[in-house]
C-alpha atoms as a PDB file:
ATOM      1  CA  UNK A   1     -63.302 -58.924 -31.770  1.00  0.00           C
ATOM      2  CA  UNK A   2     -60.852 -57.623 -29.179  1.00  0.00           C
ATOM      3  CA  UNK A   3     -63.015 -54.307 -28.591  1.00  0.00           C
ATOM      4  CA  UNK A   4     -65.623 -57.072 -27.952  1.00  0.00           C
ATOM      5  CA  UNK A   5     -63.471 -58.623 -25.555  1.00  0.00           C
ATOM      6  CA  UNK A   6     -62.557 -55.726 -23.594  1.00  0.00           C
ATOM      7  CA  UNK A   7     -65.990 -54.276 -23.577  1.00  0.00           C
ATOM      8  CA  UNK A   8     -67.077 -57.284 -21.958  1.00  0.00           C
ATOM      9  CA  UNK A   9     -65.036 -57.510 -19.708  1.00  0.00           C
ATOM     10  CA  UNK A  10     -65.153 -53.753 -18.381  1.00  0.00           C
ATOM     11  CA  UNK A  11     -69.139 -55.156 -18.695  1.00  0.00           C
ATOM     12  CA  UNK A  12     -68.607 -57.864 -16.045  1.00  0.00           C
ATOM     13  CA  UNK A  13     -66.610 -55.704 -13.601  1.00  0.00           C
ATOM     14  CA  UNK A  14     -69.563 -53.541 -13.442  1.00  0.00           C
ATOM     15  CA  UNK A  15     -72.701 -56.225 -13.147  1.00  0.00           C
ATOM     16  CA  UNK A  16     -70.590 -57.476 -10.821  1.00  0.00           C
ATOM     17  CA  UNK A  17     -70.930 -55.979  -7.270  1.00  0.00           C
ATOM     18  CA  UNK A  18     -68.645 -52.614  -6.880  1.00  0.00           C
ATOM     19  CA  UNK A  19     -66.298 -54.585  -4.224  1.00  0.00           C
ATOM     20  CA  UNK A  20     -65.564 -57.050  -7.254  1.00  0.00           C
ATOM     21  CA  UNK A  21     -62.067 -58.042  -8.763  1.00  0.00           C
ATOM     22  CA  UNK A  22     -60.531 -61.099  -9.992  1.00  0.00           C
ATOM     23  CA  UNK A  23     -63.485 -61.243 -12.939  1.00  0.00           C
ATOM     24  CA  UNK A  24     -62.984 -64.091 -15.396  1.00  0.00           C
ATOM     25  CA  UNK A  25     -65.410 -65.481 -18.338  1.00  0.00           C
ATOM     26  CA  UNK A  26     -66.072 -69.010 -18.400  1.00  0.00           C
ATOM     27  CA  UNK A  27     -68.069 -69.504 -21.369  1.00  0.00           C
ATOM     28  CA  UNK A  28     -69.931 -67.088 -23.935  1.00  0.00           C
ATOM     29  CA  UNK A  29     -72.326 -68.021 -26.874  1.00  0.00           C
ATOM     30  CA  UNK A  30     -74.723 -65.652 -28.874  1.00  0.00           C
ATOM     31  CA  UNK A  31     -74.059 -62.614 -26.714  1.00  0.00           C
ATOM     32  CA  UNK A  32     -74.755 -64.091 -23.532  1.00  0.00           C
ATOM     33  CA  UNK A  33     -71.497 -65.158 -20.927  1.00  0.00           C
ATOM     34  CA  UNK A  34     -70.976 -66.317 -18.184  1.00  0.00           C
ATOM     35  CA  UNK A  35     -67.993 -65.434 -15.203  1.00  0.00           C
ATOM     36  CA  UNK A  36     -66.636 -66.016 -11.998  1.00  0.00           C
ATOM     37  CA  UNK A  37     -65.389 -62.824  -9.569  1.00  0.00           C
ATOM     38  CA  UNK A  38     -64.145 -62.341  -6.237  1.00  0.00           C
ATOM     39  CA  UNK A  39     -65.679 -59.956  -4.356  1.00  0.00           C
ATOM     40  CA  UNK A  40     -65.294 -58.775  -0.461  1.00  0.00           C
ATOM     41  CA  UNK A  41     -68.015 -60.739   0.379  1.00  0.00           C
ATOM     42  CA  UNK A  42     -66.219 -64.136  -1.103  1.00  0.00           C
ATOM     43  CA  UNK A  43     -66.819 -65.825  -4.537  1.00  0.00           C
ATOM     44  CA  UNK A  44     -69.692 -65.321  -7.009  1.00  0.00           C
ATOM     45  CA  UNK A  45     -70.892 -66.582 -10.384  1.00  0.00           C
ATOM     46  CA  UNK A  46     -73.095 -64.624 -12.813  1.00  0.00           C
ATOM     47  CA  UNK A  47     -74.471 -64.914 -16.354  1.00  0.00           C
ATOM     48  CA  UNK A  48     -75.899 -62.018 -18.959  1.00  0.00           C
ATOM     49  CA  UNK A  49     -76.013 -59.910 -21.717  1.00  0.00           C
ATOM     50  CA  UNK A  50     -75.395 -56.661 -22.782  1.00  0.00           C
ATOM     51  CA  UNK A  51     -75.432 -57.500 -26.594  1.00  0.00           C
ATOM     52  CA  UNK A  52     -77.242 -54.594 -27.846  1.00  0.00           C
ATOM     53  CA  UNK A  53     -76.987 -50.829 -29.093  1.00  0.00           C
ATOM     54  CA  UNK A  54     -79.542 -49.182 -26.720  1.00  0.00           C
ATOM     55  CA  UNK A  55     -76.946 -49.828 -23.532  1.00  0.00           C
ATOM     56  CA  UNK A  56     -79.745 -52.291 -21.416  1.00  0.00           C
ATOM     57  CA  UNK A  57     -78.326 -55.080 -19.545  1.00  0.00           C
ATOM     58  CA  UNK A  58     -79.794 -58.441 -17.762  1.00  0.00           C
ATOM     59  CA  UNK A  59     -77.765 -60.576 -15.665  1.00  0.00           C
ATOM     60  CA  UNK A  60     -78.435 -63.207 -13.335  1.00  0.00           C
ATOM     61  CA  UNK A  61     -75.778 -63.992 -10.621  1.00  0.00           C
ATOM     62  CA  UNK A  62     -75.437 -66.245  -7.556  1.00  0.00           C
ATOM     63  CA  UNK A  63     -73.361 -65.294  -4.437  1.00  0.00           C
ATOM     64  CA  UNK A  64     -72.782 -67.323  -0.746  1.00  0.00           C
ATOM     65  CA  UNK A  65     -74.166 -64.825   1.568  1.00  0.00           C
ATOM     66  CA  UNK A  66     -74.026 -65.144   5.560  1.00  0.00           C
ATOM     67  CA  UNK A  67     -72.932 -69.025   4.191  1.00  0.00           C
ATOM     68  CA  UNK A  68     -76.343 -69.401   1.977  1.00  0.00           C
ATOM     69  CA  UNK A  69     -76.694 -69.323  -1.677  1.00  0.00           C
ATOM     70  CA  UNK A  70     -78.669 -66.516  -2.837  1.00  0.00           C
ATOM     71  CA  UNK A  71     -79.459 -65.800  -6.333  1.00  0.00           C
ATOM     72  CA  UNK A  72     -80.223 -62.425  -7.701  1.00  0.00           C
ATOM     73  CA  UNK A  73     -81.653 -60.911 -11.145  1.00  0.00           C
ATOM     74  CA  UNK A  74     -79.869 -57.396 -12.073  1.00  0.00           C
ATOM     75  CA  UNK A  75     -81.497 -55.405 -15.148  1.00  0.00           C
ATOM     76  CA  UNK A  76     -80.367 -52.031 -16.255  1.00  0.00           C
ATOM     77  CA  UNK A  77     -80.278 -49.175 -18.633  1.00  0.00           C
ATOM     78  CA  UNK A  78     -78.007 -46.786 -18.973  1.00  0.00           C
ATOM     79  CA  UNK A  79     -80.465 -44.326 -19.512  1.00  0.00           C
ATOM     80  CA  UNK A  80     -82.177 -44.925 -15.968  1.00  0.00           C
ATOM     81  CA  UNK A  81     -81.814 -42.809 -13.213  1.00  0.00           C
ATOM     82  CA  UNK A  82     -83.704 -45.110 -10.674  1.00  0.00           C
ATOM     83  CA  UNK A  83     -83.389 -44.118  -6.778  1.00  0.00           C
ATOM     84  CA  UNK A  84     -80.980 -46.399  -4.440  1.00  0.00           C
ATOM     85  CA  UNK A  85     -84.588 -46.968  -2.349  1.00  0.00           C
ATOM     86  CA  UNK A  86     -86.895 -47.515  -5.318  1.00  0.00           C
ATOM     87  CA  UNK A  87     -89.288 -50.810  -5.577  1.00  0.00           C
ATOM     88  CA  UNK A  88     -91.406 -51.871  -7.951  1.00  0.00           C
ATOM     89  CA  UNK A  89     -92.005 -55.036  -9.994  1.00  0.00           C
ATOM     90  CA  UNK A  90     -90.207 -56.650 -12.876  1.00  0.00           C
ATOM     91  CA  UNK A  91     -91.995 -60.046 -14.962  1.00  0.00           C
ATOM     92  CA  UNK A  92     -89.470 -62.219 -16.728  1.00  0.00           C
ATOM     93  CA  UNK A  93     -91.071 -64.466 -19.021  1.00  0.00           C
ATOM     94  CA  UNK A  94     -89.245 -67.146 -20.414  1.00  0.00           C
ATOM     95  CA  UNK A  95     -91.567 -69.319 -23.311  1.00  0.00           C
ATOM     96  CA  UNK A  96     -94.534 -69.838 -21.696  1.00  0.00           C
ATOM     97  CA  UNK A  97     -93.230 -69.206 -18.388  1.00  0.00           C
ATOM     98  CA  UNK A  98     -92.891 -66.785 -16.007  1.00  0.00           C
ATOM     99  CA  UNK A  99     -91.310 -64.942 -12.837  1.00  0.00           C
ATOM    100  CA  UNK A 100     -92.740 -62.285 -10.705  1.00  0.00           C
ATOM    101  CA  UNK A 101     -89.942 -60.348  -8.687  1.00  0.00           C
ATOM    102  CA  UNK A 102     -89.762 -57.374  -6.261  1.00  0.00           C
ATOM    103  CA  UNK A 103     -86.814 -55.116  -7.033  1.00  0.00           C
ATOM    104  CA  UNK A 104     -84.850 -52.465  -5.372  1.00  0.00           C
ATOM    105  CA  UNK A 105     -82.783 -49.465  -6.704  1.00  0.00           C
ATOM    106  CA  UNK A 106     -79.148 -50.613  -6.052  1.00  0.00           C
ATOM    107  CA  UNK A 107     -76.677 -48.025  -5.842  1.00  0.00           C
ATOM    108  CA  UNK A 108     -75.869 -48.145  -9.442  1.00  0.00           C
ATOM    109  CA  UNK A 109     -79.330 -45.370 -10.562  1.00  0.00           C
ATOM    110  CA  UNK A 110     -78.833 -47.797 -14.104  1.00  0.00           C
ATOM    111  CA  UNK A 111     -79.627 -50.462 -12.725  1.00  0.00           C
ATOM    112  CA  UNK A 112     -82.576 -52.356 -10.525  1.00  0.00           C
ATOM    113  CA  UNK A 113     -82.219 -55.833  -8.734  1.00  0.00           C
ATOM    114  CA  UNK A 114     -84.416 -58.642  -7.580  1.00  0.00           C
ATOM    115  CA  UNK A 115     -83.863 -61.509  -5.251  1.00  0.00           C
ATOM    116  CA  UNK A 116     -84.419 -65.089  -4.737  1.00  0.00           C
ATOM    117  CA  UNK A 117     -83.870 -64.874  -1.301  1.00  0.00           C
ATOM    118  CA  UNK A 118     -85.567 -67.375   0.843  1.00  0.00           C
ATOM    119  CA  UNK A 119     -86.399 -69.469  -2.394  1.00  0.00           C
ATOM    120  CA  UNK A 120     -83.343 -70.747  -3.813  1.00  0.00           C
ATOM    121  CA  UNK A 121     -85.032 -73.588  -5.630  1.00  0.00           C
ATOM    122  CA  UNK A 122     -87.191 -71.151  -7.450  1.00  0.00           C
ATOM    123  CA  UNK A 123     -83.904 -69.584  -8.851  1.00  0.00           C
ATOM    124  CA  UNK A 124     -82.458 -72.568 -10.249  1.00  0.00           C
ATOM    125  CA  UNK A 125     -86.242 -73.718 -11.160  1.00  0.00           C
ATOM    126  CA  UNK A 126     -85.762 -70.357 -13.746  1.00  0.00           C
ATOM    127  CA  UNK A 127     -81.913 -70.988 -14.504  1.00  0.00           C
ATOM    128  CA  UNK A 128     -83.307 -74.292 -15.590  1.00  0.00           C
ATOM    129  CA  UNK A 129     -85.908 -72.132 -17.938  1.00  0.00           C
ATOM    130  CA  UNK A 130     -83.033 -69.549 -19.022  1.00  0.00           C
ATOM    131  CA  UNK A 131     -81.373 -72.235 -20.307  1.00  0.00           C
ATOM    132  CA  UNK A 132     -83.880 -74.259 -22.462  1.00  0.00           C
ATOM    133  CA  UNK A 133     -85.739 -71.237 -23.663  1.00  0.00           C
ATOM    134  CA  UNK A 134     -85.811 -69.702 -26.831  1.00  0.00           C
ATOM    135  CA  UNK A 135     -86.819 -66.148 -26.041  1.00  0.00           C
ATOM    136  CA  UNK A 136     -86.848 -63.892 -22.950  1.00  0.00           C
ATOM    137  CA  UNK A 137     -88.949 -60.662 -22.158  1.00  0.00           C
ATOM    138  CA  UNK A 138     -88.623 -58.797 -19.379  1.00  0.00           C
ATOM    139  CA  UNK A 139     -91.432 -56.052 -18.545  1.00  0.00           C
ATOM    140  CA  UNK A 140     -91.941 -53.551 -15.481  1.00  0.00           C
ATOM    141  CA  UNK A 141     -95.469 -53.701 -14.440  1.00  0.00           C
ATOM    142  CA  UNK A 142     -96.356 -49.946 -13.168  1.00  0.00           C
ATOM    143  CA  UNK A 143     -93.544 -48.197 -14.745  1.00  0.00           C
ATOM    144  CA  UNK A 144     -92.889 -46.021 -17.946  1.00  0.00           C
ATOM    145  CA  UNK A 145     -90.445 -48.629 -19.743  1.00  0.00           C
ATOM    146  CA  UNK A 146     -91.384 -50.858 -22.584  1.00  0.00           C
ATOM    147  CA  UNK A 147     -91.105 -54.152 -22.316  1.00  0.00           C
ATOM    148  CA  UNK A 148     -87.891 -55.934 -23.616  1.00  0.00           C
ATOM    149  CA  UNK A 149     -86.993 -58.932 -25.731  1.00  0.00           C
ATOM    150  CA  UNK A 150     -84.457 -61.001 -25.620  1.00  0.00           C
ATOM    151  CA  UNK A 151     -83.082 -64.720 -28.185  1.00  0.00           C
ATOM    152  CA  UNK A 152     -81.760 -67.182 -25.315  1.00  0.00           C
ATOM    153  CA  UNK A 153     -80.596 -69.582 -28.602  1.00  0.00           C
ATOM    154  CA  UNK A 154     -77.222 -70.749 -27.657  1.00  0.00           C
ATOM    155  CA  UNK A 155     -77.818 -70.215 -23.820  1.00  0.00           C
ATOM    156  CA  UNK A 156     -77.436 -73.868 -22.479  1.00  0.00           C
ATOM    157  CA  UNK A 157     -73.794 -73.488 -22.638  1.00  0.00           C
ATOM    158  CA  UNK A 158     -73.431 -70.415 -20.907  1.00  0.00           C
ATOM    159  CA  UNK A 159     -75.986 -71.586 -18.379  1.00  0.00           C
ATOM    160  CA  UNK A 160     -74.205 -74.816 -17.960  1.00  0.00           C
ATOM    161  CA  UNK A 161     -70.413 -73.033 -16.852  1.00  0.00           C
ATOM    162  CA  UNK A 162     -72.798 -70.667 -14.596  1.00  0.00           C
ATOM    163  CA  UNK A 163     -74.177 -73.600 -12.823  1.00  0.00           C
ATOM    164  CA  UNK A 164     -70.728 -75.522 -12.861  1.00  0.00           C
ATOM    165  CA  UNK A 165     -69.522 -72.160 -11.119  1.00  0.00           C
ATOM    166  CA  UNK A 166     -72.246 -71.874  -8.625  1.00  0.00           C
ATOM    167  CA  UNK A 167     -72.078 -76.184  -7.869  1.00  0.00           C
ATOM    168  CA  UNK A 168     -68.321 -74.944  -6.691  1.00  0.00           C
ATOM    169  CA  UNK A 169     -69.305 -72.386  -4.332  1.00  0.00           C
END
């Protein structure tokens, strides 16, 4: 349980942006948690996984930028090698529902992210999903990756301290 711990937490420091410190979890259920950081840019909350043996990651995170809330999907692999300028398309279905998002390379090459800029109500319109849903798959339209799966039982916790975090902010 403590390697779980500590994984986790070397986890968060790195879904969180590079300039991030000061990480701390707030709630975790079912592999998911949620957690607050500090980062140069000021306080942000976030909210994901990386519960599973093949090293892929999903987390959703909320930051004030130039004094706006922005939200932002992140999704990763540790076996990607994706280009800081990349773009593409990622689906995230959640039930019966879905979200189509335009991503960017970040420069992390594991990792891809897609924002809710401009839309904020959209995001919490699919944090609202994330947590009442039961499953989650995420697929790359136009790219060599198979589409994942995800459980989201035991989410509504975890999505409730991530929105009591970003309600703070």
């Amino acid at each position: 349980m403590r390697r779980l711990a500590l994984a986790l937490v070397a986890t968060l420091a790195m879904a969180a942006p590079a300039a991030a410190q000061q990480v701390r979890n707030l709630a975790s259920n079912n592999g998911w948690v949620a957690y607050t950081a500090q980062s140069n840019a000021g306080p942000l909350c976030g909210m994901g996984t990386e519960a599973n043996s093949v090293g892929r990651f999903f987390w959703i995170k909320v930051e004030r930028l130039r004094g706006n809330l922005h939200g932002f999907i992140q999704v990763g692999d540790r076996s990607w090698n994706v280009r800081q300028e990349a773009q593409g398309r990622i689906v995230v279905g959640i039930d019966r529902q879905r979200a189509e998002l335009n991503y960017t390379g970040t420069s992390r090459p594991d990792m891809v992210e897609a924002s809710y800029r401009g839309a904020f109500e959209n995001f919490l319109n699919f944090v609202r999903a994330f947590a009442l849903g039961n499953r989650m798959q995420v697929s790359f339209p136009g790219e060599d990756v198979s589409p994942w799966g995800a459980n989201l039982r035991g989410t509504r916790a975890v999505t409730e301290a991530f929105l009591n975090c970003a309600r703070r902010m």
